[in-house]
Structures are given as C-alpha cells and as structure tokens.
N, C-alpha and C. Protein backbone atom coordinates (compact mmCIF):
# COMPACT_ATOMS: atom_id res chain seq x y z
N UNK A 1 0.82 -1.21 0.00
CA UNK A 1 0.00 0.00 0.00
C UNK A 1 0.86 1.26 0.00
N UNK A 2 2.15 1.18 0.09
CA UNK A 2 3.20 2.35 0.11
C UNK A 2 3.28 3.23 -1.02
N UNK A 3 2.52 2.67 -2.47
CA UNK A 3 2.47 3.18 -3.28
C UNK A 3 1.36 3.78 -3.82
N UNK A 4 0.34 3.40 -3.54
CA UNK A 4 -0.66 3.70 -4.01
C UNK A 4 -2.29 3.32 -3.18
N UNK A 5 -3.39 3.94 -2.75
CA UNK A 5 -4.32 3.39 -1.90
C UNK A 5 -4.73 2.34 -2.85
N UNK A 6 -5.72 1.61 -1.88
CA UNK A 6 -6.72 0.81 -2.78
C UNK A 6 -7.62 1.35 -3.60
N UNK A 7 -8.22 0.86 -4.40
CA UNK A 7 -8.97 1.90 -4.85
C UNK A 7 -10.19 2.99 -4.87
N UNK A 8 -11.05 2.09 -3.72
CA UNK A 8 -12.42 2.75 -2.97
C UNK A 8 -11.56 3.52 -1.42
N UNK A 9 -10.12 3.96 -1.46
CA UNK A 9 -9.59 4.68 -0.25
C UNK A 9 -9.48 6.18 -1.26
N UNK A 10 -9.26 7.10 -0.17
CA UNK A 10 -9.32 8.14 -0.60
C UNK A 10 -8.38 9.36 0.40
N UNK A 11 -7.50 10.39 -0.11
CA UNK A 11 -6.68 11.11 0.62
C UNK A 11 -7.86 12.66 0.82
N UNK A 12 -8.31 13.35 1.61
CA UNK A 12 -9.26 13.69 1.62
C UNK A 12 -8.78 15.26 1.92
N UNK A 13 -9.25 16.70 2.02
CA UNK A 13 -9.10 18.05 3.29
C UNK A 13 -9.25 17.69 4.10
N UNK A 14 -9.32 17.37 5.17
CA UNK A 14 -9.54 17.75 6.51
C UNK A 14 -10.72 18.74 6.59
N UNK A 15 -12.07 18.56 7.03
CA UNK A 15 -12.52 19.26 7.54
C UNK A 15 -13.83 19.26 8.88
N UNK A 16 -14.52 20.62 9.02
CA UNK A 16 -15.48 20.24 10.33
C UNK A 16 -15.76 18.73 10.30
N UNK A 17 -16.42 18.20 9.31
CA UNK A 17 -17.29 16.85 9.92
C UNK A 17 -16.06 15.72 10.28
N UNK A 18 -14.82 15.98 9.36
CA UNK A 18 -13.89 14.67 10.17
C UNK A 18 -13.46 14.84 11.37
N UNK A 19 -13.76 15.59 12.05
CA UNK A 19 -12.99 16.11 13.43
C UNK A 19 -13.18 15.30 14.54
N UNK A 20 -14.55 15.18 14.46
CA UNK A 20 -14.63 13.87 15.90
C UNK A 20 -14.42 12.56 15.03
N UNK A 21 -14.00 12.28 13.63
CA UNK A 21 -13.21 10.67 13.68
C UNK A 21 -11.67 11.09 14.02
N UNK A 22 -11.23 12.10 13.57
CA UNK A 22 -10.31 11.84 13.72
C UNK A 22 -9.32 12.27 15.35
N UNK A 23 -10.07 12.96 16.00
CA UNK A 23 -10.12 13.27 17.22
C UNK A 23 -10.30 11.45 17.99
N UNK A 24 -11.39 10.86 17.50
CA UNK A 24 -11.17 9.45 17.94
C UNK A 24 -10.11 8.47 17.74
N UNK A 25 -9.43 8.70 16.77
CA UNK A 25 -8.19 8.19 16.34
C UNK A 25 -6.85 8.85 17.27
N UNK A 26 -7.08 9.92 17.33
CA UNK A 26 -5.96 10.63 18.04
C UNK A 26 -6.35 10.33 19.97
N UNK A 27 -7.36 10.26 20.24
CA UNK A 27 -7.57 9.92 21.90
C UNK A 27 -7.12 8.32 21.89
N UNK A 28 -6.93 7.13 21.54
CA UNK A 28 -6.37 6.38 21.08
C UNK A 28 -5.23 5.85 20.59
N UNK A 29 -4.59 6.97 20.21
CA UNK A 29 -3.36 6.85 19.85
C UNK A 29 -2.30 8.22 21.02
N UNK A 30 -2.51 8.24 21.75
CA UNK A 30 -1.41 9.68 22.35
C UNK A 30 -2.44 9.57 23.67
N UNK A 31 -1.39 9.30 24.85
CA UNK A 31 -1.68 9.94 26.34
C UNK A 31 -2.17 11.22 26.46
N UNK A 32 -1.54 12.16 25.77
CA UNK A 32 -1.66 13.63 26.14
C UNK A 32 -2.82 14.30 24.24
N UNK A 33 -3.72 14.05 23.65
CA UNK A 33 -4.22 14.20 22.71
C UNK A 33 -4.30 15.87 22.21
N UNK A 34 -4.74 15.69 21.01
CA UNK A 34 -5.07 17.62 21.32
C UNK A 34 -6.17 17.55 21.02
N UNK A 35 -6.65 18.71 21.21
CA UNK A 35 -8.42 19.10 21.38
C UNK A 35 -8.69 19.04 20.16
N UNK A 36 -10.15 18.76 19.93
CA UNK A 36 -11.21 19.53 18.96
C UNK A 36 -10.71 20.62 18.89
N UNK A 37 -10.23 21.74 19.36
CA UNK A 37 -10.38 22.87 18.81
C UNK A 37 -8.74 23.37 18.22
N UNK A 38 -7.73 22.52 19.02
CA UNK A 38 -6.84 22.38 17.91
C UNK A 38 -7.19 22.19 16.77
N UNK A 39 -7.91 20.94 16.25
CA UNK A 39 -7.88 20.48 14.74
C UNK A 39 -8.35 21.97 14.00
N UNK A 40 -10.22 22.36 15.00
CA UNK A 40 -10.46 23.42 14.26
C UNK A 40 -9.81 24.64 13.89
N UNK A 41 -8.73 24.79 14.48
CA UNK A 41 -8.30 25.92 14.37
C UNK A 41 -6.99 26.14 13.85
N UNK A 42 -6.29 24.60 13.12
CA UNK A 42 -5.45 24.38 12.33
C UNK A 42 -6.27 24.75 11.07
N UNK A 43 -7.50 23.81 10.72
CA UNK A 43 -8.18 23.88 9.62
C UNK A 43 -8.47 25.41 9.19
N UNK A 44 -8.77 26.01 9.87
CA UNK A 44 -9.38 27.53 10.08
C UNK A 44 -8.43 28.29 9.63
N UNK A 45 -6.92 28.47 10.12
CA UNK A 45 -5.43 28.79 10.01
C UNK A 45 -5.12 28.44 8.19
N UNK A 46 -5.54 27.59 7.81
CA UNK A 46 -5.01 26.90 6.29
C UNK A 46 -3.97 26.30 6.17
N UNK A 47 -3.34 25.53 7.29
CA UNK A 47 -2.84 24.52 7.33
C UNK A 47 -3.14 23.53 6.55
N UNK A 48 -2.21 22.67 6.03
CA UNK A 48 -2.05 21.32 5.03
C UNK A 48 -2.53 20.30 5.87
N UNK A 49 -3.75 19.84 6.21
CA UNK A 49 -4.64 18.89 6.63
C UNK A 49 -5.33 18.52 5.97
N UNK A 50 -4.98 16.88 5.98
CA UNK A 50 -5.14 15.69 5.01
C UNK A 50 -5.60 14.70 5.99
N UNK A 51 -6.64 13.70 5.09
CA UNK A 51 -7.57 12.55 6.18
C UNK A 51 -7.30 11.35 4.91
N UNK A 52 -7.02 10.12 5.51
CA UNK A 52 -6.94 9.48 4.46
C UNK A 52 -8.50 8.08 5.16
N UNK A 53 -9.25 8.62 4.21
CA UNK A 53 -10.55 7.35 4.47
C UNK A 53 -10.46 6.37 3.70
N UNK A 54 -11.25 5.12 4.00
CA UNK A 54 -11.33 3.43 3.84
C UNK A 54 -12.54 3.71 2.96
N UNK A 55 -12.86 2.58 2.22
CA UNK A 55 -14.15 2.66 1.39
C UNK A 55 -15.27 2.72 2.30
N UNK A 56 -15.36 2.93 3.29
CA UNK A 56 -16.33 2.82 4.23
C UNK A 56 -16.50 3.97 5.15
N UNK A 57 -15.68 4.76 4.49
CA UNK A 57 -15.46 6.51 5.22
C UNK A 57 -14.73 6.54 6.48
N UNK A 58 -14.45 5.68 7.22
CA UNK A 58 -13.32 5.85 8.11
C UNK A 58 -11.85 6.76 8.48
N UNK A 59 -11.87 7.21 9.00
CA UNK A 59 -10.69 8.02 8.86
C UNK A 59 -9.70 6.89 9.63
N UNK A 60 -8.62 6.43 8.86
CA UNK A 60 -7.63 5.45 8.87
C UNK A 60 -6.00 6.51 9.16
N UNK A 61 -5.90 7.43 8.59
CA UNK A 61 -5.11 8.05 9.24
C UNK A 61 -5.39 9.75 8.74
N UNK A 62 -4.19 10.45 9.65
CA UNK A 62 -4.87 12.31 9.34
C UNK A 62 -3.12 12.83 9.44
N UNK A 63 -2.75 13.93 8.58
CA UNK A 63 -1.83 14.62 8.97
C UNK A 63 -1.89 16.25 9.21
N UNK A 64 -0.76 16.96 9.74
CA UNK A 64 -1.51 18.52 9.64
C UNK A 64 0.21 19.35 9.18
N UNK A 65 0.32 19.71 8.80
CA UNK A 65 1.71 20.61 8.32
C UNK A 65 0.96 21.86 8.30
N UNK A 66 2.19 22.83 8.47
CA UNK A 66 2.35 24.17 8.43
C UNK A 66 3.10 24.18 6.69
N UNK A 67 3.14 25.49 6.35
CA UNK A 67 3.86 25.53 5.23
C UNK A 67 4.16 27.34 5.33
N UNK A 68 4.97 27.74 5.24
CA UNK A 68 5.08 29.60 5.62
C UNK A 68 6.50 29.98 5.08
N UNK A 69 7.06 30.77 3.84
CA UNK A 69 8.10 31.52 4.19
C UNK A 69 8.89 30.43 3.81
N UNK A 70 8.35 29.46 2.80
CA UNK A 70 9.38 28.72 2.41
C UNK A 70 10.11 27.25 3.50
N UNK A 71 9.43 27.51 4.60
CA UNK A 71 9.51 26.03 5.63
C UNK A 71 8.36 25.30 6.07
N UNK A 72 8.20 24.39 6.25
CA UNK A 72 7.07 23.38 6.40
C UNK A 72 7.87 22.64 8.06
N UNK A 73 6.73 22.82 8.70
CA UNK A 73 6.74 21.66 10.06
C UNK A 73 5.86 21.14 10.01
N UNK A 74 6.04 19.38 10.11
CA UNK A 74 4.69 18.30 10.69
C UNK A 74 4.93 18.76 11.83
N UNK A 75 3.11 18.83 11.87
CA UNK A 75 3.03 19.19 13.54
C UNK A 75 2.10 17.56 14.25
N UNK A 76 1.62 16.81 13.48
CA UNK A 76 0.82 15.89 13.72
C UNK A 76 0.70 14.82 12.33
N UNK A 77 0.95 13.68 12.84
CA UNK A 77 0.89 12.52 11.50
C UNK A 77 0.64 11.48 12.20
N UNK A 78 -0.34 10.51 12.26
CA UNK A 78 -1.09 9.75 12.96
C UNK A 78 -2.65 8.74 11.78
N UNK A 79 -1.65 7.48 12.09
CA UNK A 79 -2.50 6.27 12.01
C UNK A 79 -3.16 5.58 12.46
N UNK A 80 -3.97 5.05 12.53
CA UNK A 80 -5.43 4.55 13.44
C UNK A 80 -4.78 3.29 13.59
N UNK A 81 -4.67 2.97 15.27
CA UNK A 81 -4.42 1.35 15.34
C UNK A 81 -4.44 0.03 14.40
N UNK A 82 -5.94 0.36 14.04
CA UNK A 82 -6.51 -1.11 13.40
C UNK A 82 -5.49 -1.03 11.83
N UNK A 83 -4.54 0.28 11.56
CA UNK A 83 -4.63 0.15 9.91
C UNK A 83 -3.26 0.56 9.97
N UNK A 84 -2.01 0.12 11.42
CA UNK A 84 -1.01 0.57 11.11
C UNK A 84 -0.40 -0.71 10.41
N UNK A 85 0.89 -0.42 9.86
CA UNK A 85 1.57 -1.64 9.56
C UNK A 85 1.28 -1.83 8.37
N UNK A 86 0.70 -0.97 7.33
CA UNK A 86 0.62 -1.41 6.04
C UNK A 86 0.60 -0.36 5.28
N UNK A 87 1.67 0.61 5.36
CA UNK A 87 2.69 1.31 4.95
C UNK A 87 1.80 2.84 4.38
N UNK A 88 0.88 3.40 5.66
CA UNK A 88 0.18 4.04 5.36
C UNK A 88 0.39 5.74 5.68
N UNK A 89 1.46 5.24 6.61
CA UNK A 89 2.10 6.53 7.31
C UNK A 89 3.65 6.66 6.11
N UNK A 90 3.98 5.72 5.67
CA UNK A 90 4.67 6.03 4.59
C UNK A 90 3.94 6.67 3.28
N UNK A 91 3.08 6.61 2.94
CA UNK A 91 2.17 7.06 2.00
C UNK A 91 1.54 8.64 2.22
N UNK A 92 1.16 8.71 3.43
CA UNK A 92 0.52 9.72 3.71
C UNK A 92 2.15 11.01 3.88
N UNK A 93 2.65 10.71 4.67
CA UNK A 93 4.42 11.25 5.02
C UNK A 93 4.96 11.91 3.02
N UNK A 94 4.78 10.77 2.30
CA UNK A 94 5.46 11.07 1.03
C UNK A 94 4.19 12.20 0.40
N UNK A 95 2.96 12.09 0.58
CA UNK A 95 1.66 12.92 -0.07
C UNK A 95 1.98 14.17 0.58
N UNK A 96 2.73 14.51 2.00
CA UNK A 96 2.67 15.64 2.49
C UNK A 96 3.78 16.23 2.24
N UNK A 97 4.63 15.74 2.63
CA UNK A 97 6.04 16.30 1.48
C UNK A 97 5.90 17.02 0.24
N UNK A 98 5.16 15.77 -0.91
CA UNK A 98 5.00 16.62 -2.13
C UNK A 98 3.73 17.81 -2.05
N UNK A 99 2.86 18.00 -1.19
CA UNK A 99 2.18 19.35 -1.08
C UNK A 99 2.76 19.99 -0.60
N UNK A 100 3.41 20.08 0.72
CA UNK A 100 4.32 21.38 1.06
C UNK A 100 5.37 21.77 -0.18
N UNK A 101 6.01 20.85 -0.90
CA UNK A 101 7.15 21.31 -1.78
C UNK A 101 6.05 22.14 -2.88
N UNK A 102 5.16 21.74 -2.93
CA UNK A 102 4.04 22.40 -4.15
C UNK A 102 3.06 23.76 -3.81
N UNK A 103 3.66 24.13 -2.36
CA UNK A 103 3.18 24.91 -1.40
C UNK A 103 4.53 25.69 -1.22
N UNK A 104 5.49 25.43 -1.68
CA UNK A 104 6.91 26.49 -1.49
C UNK A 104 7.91 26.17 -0.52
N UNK A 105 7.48 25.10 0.10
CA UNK A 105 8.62 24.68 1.07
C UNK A 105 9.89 23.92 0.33
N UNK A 106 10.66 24.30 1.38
CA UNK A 106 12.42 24.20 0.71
C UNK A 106 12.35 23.40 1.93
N UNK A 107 12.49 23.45 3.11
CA UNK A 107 12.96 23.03 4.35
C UNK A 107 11.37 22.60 4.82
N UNK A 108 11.65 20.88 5.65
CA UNK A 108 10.59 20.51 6.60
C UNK A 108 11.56 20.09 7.67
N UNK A 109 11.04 20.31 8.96
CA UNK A 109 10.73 20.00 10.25
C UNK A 109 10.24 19.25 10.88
N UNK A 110 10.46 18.73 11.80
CA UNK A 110 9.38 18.31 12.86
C UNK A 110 10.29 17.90 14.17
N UNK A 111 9.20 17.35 15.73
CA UNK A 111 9.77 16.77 16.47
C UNK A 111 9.42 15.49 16.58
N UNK A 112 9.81 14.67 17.01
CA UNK A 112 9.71 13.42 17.64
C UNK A 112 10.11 12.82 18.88
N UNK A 113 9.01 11.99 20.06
CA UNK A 113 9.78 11.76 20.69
C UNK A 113 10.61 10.61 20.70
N UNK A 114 12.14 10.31 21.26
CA UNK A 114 12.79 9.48 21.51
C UNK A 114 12.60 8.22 21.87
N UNK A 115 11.22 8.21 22.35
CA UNK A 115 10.57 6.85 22.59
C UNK A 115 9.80 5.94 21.30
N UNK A 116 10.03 7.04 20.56
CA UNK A 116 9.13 6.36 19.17
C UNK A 116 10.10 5.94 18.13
N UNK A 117 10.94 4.95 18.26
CA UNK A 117 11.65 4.60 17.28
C UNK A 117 11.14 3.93 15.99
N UNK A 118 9.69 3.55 15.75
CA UNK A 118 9.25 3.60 14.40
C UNK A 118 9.43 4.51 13.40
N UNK A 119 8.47 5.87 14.07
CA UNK A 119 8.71 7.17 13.53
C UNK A 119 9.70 7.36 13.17
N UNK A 120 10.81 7.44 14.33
CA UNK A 120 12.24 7.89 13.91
C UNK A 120 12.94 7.24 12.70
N UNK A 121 12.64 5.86 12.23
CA UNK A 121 12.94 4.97 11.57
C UNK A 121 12.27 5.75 10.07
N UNK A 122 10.98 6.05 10.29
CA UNK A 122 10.20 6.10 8.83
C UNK A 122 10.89 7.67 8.33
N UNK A 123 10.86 8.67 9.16
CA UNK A 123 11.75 9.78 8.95
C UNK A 123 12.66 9.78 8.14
N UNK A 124 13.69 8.49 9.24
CA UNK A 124 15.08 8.53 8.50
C UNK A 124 15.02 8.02 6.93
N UNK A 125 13.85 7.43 6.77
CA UNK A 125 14.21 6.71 5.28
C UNK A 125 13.78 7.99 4.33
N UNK A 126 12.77 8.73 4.75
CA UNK A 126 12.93 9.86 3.80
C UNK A 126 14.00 10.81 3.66
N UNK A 127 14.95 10.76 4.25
CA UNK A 127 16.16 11.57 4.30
C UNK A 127 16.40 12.56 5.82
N UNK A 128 15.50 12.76 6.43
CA UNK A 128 15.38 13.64 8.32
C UNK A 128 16.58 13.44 8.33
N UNK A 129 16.53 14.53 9.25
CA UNK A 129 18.56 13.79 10.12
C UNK A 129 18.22 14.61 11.23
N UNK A 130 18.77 14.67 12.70
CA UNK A 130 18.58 14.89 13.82
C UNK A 130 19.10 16.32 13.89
N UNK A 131 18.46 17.50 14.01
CA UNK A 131 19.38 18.88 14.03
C UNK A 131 19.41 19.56 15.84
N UNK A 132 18.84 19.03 16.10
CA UNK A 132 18.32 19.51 17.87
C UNK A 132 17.61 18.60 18.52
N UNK A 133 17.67 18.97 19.77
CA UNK A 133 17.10 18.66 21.02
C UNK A 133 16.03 19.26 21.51
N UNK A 134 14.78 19.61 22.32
CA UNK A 134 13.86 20.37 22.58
C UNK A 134 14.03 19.50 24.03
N UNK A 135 14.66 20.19 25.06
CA UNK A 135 14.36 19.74 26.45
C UNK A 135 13.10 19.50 26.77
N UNK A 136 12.10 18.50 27.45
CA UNK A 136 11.39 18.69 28.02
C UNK A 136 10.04 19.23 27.21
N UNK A 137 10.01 18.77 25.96
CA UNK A 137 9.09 19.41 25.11
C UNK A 137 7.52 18.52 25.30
N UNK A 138 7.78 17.57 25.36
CA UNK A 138 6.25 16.40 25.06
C UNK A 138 6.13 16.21 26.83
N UNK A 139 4.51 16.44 26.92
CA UNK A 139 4.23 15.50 28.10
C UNK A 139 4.79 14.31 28.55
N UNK A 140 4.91 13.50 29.66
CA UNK A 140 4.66 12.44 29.73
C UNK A 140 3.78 12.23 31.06
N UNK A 141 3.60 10.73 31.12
CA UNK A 141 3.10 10.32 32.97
C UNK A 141 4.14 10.80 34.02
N UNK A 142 5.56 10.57 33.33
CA UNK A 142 6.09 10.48 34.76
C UNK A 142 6.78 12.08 33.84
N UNK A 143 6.21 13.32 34.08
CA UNK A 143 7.23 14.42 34.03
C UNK A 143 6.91 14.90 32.69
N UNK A 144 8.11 15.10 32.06
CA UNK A 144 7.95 15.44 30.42
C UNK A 144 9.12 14.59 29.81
N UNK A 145 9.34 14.67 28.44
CA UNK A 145 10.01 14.09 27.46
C UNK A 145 10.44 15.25 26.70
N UNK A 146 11.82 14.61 26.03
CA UNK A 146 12.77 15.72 25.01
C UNK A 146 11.94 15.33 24.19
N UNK A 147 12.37 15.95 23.08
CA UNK A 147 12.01 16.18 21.38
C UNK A 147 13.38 15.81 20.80
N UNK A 148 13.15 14.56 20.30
CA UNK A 148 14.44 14.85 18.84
C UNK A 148 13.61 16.03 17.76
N UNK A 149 14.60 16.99 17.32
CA UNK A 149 14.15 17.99 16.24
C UNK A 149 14.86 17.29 14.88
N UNK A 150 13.79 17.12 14.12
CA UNK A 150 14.54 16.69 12.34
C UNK A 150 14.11 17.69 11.47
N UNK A 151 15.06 17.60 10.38
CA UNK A 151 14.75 18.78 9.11
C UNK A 151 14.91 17.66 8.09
N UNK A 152 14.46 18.09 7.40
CA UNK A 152 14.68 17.26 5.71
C UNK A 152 14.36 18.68 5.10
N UNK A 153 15.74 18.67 3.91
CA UNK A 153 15.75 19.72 2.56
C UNK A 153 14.73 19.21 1.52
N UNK A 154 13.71 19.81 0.72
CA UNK A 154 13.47 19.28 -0.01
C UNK A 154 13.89 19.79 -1.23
C-alpha cells in the first residue's frame, strides 16, 4: 500500500465533519491528545490537513503541516491502530512532502519523541537527520520528554 491506496480509499481536506473521527483516532493513539479545537483551528489557520478514508469513510489516518516563508513543520501525522503496519504513514508522510514542496517549502521539520523509534525509523528513510534537542518538550506520565528535532531539505 506504500504506493498507491486501494482503490475505494481516498486522501481527503480535513474538515469540520472529520474532526470527531479523527479526534477518535488521536484519543487512542497519544496519552496527552489535542483538542477539537486544535484540529479546528489548524483547519481555520489553512494549514495542510489531510484525512486518508477506507471505502467505508473511516478516517484510517490524518496529517496537519504548516507551510510559511518557504519552511514546512509536521506538527501531527497519525494512524489509526486497526490500519497501522501497512505502509500508510509512509504514504501519507510522502503525499505531504509533495504538497508542502508544491506549497513552497524548501525546508521541513518536525519533532519526535525518543521513545518512538518507528517514527524515527520512517523519517530517517525519507532523508530527516537529527538537528536539535527540545528539552522537556512532550508531556509524559512520569514528568515530560525531550524532542528529537529533524529537518529534511526538499
């Protein structure tokens, strides 16, 4: 599926009505989630928010990028339990890339935490490389968590 959806799947905007699926996907996936009114107010902002639905309208995964001034940060990229593992966050990751580059970005961003060595893994194969640290940036239970910071040139 890294290449291409099936064919009744679909890469979608982001908008009002996907918010509580994909708000359900995200309380599910992350201890610390962000609100409804995050999403709305990324969407609202004109942020690069993308929903990728199942033939059955599901929201299976969602991403959100910034794009400004020639740099792009993922701020959020997230797959629904039931539909990881079949190379969908690779798909969706490569779809957002080529809109920010088609949106003017030269330089992407993001953080990650150190505990997520998938992520860190799927990053690295697009080219990321580690440029910083963010002390203490992500929640956790016990305290907070650093941020690895990555850039990829595009």
């Amino acid at each position: 599926m890294t290449d291409k959806l099936p064919p009744d799947w679909q890469i979608l905007d982001m908008t009002e009505s996907h918010i509580a699926r994909v708000r359900s996907v995200e309380l599910a996936s992350y201890p610390f989630p962000w609100s409804e009114g995050i999403f709305r107010d990324c969407i609202a902002s004109g942020y690069l928010c993308k929903v990728i639905e199942d033939g059955a309208g599901r929201v299976c995964a969602y991403a959100v990028v910034t794009v400004a001034v020639g740099e792009s940060h993922i701020l959020n990229i997230c797959v629904d339990a039931s539909f990881r593992e079949r190379g969908l966050a690779r798909y969706l990751l490569r779809h957002m890339l080529e809109e920010a580059a088609s949106w003017g970005a030269e330089q992407v961003f993001l953080e990650v935490r150190p505990s997520n060595p998938a992520a860190i893994r799927l990053y690295e194969t697009f080219g990321f490389r580690e440029v910083g640290r963010r002390k203490n940036y992500y929640p956790h239970t016990e305290g907070r968590e650093d941020a690895i910071m990555m850039a990829l040139s595009l």
